[in-house]
Protein backbone atom coordinates (compact mmCIF):
# COMPACT_ATOMS: atom_id res chain seq x y z
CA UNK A 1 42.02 16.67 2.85
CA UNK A 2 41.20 15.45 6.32
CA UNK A 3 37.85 14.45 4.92
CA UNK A 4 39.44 12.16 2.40
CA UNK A 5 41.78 10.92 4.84
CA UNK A 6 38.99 9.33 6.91
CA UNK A 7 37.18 8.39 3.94
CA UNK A 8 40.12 5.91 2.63
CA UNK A 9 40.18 4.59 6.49
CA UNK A 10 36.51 4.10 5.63
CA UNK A 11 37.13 2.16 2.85
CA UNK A 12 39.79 -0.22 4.78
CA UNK A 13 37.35 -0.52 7.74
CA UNK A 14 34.59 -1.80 4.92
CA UNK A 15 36.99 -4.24 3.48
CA UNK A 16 37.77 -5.73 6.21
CA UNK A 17 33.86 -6.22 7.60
CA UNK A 18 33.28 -7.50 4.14
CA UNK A 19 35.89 -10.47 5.02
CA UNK A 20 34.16 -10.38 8.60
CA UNK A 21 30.94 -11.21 7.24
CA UNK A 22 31.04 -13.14 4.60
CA UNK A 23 30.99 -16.26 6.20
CA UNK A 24 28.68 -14.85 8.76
CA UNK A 25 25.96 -14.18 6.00
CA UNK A 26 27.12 -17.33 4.23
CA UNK A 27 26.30 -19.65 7.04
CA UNK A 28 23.08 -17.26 7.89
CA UNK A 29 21.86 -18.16 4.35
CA UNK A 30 22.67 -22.14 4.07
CA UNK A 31 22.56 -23.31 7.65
CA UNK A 32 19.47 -20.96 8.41
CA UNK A 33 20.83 -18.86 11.37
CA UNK A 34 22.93 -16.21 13.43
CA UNK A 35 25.86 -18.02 14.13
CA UNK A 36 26.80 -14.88 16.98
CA UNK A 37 30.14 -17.38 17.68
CA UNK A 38 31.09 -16.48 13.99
CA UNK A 39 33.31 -13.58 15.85
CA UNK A 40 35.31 -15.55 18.17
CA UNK A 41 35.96 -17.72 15.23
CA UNK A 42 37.83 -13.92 14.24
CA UNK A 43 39.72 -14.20 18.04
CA UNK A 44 40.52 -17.99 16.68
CA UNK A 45 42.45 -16.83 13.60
CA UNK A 46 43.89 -13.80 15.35
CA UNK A 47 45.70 -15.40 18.06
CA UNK A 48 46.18 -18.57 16.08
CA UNK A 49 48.25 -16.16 13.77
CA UNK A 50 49.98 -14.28 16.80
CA UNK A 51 50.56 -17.54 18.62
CA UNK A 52 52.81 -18.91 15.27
CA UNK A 53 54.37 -15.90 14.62
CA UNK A 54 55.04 -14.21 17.92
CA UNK A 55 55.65 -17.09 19.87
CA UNK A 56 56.84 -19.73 17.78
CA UNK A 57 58.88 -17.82 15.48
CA UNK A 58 56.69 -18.28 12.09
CA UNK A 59 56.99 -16.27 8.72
CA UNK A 60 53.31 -14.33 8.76
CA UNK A 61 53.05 -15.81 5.36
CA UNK A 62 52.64 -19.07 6.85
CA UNK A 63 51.57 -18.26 9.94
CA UNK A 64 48.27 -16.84 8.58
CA UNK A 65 47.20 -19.54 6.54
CA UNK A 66 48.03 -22.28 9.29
CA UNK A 67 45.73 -20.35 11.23
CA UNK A 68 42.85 -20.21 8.39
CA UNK A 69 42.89 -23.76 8.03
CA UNK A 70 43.07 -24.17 11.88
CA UNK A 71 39.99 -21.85 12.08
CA UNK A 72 38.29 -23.94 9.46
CA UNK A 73 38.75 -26.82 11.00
CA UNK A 74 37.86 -25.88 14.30
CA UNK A 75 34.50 -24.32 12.92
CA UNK A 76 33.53 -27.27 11.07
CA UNK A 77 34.45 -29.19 14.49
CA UNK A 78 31.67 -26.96 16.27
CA UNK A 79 28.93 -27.26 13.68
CA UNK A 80 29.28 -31.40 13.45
CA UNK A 81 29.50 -31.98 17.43
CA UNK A 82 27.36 -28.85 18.34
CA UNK A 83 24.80 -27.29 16.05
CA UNK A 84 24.23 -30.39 14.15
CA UNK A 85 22.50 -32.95 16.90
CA UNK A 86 20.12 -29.82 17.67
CA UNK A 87 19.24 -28.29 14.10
CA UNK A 88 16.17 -30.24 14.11
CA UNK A 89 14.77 -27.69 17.21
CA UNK A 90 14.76 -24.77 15.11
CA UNK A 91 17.57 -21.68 14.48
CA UNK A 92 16.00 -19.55 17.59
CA UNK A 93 17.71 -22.77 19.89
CA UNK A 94 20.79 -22.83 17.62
CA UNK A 95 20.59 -19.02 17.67
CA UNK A 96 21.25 -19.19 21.74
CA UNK A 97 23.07 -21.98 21.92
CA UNK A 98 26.24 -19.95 19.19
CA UNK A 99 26.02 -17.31 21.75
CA UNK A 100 26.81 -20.14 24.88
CA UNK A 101 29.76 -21.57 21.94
CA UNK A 102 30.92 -17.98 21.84
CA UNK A 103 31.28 -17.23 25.61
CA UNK A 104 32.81 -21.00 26.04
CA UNK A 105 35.62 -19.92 22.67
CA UNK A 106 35.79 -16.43 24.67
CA UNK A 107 36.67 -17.97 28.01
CA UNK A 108 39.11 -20.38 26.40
CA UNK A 109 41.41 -17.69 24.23
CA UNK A 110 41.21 -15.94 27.67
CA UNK A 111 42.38 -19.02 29.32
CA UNK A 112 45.07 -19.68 26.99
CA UNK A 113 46.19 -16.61 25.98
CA UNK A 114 45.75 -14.58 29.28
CA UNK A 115 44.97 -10.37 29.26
CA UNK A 116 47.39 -7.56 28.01
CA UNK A 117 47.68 -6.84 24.52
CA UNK A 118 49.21 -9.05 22.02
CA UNK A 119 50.99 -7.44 18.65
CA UNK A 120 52.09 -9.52 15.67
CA UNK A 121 56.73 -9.80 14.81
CA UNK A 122 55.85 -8.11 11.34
CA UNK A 123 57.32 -4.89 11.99
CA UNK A 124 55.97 -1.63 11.56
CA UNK A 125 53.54 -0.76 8.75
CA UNK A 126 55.35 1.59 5.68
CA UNK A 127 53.22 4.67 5.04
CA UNK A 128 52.65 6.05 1.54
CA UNK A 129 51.11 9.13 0.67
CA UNK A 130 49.47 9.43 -2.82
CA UNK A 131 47.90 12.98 -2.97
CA UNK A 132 48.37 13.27 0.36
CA UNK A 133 46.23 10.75 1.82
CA UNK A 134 47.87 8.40 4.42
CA UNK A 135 47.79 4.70 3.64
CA UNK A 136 49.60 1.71 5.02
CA UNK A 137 51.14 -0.51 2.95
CA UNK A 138 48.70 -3.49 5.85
CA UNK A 139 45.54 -1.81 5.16
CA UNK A 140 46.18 -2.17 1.21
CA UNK A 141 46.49 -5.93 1.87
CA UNK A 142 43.03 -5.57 3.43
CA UNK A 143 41.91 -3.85 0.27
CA UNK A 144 43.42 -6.54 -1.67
CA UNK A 145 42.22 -9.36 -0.01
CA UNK A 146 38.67 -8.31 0.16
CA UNK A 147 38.75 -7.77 -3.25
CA UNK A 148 40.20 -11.25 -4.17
CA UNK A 149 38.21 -13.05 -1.69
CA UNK A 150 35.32 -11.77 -3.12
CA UNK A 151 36.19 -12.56 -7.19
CA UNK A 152 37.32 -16.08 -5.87
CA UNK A 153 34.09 -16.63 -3.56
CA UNK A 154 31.34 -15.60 -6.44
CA UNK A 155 33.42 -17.62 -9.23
CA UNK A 156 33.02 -20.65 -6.89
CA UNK A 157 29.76 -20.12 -6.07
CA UNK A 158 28.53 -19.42 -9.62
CA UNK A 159 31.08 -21.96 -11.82
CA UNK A 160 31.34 -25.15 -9.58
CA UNK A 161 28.91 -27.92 -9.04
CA UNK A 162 29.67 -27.59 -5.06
CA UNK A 163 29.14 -23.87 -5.57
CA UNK A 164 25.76 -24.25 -6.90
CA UNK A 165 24.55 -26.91 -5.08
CA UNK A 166 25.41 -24.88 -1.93
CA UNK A 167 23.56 -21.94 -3.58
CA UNK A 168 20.32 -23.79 -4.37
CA UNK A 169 20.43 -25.20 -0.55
CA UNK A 170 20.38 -21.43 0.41
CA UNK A 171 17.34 -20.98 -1.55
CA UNK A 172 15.19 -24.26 -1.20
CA UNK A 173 16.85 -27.02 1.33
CA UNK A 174 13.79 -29.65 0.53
CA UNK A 175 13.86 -28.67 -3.39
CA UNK A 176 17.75 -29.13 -3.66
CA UNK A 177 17.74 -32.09 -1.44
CA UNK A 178 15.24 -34.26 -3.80
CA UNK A 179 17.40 -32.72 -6.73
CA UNK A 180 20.33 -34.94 -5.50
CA UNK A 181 22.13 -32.13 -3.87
CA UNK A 182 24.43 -34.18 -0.92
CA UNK A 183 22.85 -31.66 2.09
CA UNK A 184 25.75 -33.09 4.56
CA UNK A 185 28.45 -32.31 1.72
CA UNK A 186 27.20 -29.29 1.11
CA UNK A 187 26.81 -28.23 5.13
CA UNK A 188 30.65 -29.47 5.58
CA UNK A 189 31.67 -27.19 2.72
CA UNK A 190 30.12 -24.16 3.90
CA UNK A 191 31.38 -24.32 7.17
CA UNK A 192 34.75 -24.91 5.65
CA UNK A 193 34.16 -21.95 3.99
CA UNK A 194 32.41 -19.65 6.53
CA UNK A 195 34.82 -20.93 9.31
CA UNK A 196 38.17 -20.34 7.00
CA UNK A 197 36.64 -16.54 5.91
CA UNK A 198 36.38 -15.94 9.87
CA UNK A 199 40.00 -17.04 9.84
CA UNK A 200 41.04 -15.26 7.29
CA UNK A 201 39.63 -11.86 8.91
CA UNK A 202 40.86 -12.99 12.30
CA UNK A 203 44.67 -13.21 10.84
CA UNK A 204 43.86 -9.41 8.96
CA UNK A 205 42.87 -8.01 12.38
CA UNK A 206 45.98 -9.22 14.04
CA UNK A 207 47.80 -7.46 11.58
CA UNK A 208 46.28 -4.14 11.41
CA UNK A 209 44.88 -3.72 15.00
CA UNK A 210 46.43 -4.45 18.93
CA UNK A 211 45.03 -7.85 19.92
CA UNK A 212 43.56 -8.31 23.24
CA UNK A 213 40.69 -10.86 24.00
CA UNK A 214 37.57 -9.06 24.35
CA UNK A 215 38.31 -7.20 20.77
CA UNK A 216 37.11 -10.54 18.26
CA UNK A 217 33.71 -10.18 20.30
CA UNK A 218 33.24 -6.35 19.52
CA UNK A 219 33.03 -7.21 16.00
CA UNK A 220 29.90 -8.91 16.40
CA UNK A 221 28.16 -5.64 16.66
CA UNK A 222 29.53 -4.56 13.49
CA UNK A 223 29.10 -7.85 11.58
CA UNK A 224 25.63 -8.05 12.92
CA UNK A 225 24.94 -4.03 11.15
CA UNK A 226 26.60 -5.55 8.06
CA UNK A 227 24.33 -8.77 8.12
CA UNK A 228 21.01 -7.02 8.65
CA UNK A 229 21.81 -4.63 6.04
CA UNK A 230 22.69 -6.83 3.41
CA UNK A 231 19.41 -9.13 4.19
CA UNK A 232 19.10 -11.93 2.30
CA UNK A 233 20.79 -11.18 -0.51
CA UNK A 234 23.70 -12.11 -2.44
CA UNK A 235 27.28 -11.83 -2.22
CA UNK A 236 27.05 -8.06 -3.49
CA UNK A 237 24.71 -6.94 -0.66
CA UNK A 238 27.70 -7.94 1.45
CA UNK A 239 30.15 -6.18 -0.43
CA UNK A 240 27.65 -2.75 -0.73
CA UNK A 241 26.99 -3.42 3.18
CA UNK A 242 30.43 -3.70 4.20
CA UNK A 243 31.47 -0.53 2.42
CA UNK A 244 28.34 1.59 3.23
CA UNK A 245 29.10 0.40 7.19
CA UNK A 246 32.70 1.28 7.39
CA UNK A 247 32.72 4.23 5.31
CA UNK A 248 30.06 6.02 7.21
CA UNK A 249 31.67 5.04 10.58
CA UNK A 250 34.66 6.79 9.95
CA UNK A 251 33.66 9.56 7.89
CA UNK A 252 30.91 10.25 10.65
CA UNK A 253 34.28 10.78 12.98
CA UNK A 254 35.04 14.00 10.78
CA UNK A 255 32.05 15.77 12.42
CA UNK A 256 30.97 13.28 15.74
CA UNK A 257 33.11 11.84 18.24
CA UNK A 258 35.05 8.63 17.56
CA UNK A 259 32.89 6.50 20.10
CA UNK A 260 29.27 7.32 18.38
CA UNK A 261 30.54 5.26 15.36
CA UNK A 262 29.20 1.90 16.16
CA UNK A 263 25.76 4.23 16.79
CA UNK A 264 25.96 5.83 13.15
CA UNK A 265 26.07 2.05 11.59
CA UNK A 266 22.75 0.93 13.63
CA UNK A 267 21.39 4.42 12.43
CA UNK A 268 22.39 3.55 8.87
CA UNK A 269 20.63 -0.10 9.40
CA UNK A 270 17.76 1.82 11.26
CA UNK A 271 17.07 4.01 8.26
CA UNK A 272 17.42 1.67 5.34
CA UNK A 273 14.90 -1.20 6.97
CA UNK A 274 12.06 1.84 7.59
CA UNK A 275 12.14 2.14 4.06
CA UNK A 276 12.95 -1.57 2.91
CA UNK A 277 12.34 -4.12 5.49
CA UNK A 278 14.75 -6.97 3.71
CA UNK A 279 17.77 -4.72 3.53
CA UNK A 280 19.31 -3.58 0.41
CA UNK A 281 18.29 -7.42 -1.22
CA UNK A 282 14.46 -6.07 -1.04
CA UNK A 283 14.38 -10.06 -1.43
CA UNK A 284 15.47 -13.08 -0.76
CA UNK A 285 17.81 -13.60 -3.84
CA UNK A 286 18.93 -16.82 -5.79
């Protein structure tokens, strides 16, 4: 039983580094880098959302999507004033220069917010018990919302025009480009997107986890496992990713101690390169 318990926490911890990295991968495919300040866009939406609610006295229901579109916003802010003047020098410069936009978001939550932990007015989680296996009725919104992210984000990706034009600038910018795909439209769109995601898993962690301000950057490690996994794949290679991470983390904690688990997803990343070198994509995919 104790087995299953920590594999249905591995399933939650998946879900949510499927919203995590999403956008991450996203922006990795279209924009053609690591955008490592991808977490503290997570720290944005977190204490956006605690900010509201906490300290302003906001419903969570509108708390958290103020501070997804907030998050959006201020991603989309970055990439025009930041990463665009410089794409033109290659993604190993825009690679360093979203780990300098990290420290700078890092220093300013610290700034703002200040240290201590930071918990959400949303009252304690209700526990249910279906065969005897613990679940909160906050990590089934996690299970939820990865789920419906991830419907919404392949229908709009497959069935739009915006959606495929993004997807064919993933594959072939120069190709897509003389095809009359709008690049800037397309680059606003995705950062929308990626930015909002980050958002979006920012206001989940703020729900199911203490806040303090060093905790959106110690995702990055975990995103990054997710990422390399995946390769460059499609949405799915997330999703597998994201699962395969989270459930061997916290299954591994039913025979290893707790603090090896961010060394059992590297192993897991380790492993599945030696054998294919792309990740579980094998290739780059349309």
């Amino acid at each position: 039983m104790l087995f299953l318990q920590y594999l249905t926490a591995g399933v939650v911890t998946g879900c949510f580094l499927i919203l995590a990295t999403i956008g991450f991968s996203l922006t990795r495919q279209v924009e053609g880098f690591l955008n490592i300040a991808h977490a503290e866009l997570l720290g944005i939406g977190a204490f956006a959302t605690w900010w509201l609610n906490a300290s302003q006295g906001w419903h969570i229901l509108i708390a958290g999507p103020a501070a997804v579109v907030f998050t959006a916003l201020v991603g989309l802010g970055i990439a025009r004033t930041i990463y665009d003047p410089i794409r033109s020098r290659g993604p190993a410069v825009l690679l360093i220069t979203s780990t300098g936009v990290a420290f700078v978001i890092g220093g300013a939550i610290d700034a703002l917010v200040g240290t201590g932990i930071r918990t959400l007015d949303i009252g304690l989680a209700t526990s249910y018990k279906p065969f005897g296996i613990r679940i909160t009725d906050y990590q089934i919104i996690v299970v939820a919302l990865a789920a419906a992210v991830s419907v919404s984000l392949a229908l709009f990706l497959n069935r739009t025009r915006i959606g495929l034009a993004i997807r064919g600038r993933a594959v072939n910018p120069e190709l897509a480009a003389s095809r009359g795909v709008d690049v800037a439209t397309t680059s606003r769109v995705t950062w929308l997107l990626s930015s909002g995601l980050a958002g979006l898993a920012g206001v989940m962690l703020a729900v199911i986890a203490t806040l303090t301000t060093d905790l959106p950057f110690a995702q990055i490690l975990q995103i990054l496992a997710v990422a390399i996994l995946a390769g460059l794949g499609s949405l799915y290679t997330v999703i597998a990713s994201g699962l395969i991470i989270g459930i061997a983390m916290d299954v591994s904690v039913y025979w290893i101690p707790a603090g090896y688990r961010p060394l059992v997803a590297f192993s897991i990343v380790i492993i599945v390169l030696l054998f294919r070198s792309e990740g579980l994509a094998g290739r780059r995919a349309a």
